[in-house]
N, C-alpha and C. Protein backbone atom coordinates (compact mmCIF):
# COMPACT_ATOMS: atom_id res chain seq x y z
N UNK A 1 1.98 -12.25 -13.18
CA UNK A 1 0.56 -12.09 -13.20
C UNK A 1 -0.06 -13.32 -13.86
N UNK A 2 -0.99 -13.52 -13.34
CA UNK A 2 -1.74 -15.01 -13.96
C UNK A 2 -3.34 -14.64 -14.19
N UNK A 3 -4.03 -14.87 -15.21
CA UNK A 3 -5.07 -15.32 -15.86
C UNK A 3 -5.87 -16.31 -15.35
N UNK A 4 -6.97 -15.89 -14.23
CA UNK A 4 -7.63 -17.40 -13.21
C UNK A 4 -9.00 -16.67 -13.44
N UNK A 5 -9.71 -18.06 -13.53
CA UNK A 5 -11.04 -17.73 -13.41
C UNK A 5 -11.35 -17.41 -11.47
N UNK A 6 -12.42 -16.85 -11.34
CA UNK A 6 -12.63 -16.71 -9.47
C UNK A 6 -12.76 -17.76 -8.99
N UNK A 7 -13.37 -19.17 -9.40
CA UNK A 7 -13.76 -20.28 -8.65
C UNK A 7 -11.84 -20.57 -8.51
N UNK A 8 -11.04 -20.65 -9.57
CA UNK A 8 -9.40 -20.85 -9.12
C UNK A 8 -8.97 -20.09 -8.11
N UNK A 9 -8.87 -19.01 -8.27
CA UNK A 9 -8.09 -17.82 -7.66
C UNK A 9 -8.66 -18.39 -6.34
N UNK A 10 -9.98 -18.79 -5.83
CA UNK A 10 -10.25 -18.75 -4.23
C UNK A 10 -10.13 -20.39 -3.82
N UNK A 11 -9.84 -20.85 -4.45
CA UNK A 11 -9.35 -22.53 -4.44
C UNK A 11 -7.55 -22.46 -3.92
N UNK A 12 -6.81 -20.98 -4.98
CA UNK A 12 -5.75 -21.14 -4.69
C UNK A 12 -5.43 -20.50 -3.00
N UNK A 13 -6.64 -19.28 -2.39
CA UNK A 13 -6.58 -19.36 -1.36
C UNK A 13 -6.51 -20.20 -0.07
N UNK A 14 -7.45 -20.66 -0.55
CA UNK A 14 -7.75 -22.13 0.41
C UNK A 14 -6.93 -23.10 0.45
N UNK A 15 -5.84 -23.01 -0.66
CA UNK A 15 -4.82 -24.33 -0.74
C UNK A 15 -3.52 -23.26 -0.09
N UNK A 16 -3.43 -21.77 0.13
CA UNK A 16 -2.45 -21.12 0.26
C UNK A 16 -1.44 -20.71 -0.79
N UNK A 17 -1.82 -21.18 -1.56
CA UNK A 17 -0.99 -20.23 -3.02
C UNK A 17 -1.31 -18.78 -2.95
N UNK A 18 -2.20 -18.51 -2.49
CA UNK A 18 -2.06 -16.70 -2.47
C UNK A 18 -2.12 -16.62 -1.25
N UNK A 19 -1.89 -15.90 -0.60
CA UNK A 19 -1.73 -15.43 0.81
C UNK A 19 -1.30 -14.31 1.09
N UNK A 20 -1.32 -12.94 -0.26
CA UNK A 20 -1.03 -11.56 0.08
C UNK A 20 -2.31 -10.95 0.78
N UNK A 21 -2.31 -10.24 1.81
CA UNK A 21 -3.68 -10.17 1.85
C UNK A 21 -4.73 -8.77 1.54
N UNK A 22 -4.18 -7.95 0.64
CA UNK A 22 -4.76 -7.27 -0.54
C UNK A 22 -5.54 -7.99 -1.66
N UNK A 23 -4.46 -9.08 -1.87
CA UNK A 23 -5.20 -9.66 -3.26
C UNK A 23 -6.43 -10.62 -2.41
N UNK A 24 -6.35 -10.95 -0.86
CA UNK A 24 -7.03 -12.36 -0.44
C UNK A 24 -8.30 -11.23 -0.21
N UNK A 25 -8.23 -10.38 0.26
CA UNK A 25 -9.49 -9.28 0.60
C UNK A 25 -10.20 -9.24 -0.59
N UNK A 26 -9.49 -8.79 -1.65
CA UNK A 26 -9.69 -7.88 -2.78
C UNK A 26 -11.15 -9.22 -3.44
N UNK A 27 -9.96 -10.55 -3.72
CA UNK A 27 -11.07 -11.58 -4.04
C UNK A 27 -12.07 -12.04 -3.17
N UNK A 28 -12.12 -11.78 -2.08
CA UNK A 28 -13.27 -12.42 -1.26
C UNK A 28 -14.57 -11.60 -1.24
N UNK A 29 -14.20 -10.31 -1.04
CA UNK A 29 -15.24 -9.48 -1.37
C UNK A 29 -16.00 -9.65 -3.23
N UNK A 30 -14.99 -9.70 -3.87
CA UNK A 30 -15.70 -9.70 -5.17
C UNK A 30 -16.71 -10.75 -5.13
N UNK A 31 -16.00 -11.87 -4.06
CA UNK A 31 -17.09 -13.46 -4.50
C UNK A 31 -18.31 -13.28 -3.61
N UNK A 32 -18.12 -11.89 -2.68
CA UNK A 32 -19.00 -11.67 -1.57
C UNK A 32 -20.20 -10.97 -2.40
N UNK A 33 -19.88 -9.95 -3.19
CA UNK A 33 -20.85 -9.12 -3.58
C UNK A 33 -21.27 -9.65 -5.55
N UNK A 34 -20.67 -11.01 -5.91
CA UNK A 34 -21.13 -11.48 -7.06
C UNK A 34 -22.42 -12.52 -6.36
N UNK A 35 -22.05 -13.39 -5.09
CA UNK A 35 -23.62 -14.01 -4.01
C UNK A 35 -24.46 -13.19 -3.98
N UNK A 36 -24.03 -11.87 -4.05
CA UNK A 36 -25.48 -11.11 -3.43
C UNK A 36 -26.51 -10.41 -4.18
N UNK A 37 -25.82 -11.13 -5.64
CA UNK A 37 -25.75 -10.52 -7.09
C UNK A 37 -25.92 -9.23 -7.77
N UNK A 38 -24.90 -8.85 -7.21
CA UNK A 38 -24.75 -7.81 -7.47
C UNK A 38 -24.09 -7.73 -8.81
N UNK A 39 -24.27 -6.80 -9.82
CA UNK A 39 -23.59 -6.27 -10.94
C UNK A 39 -22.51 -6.02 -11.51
N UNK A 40 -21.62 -6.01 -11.67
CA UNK A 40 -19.92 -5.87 -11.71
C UNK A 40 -19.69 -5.60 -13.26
């Protein structure tokens, strides 16, 4: 388990370091609904 801020974690997508795609969903939506500013 690793400790990433979101701007990392979706950098490491884009470079393919993560590629499960639970965790690739899981973060895209979060970065989807923190744009739309939503509350968390």
């Amino acid at each position: 388990m690793l400790d990433l801020g979101l701007d990392q974690a979706l950098a490491m997508i884009e470079a393919g370091d993560i590629a499960d795609a639970k965790t690739v969903l899981l973060l895209q939506a979060l970065a989807l609904r923190l744009a739309a500013g939503d509350m968390i």
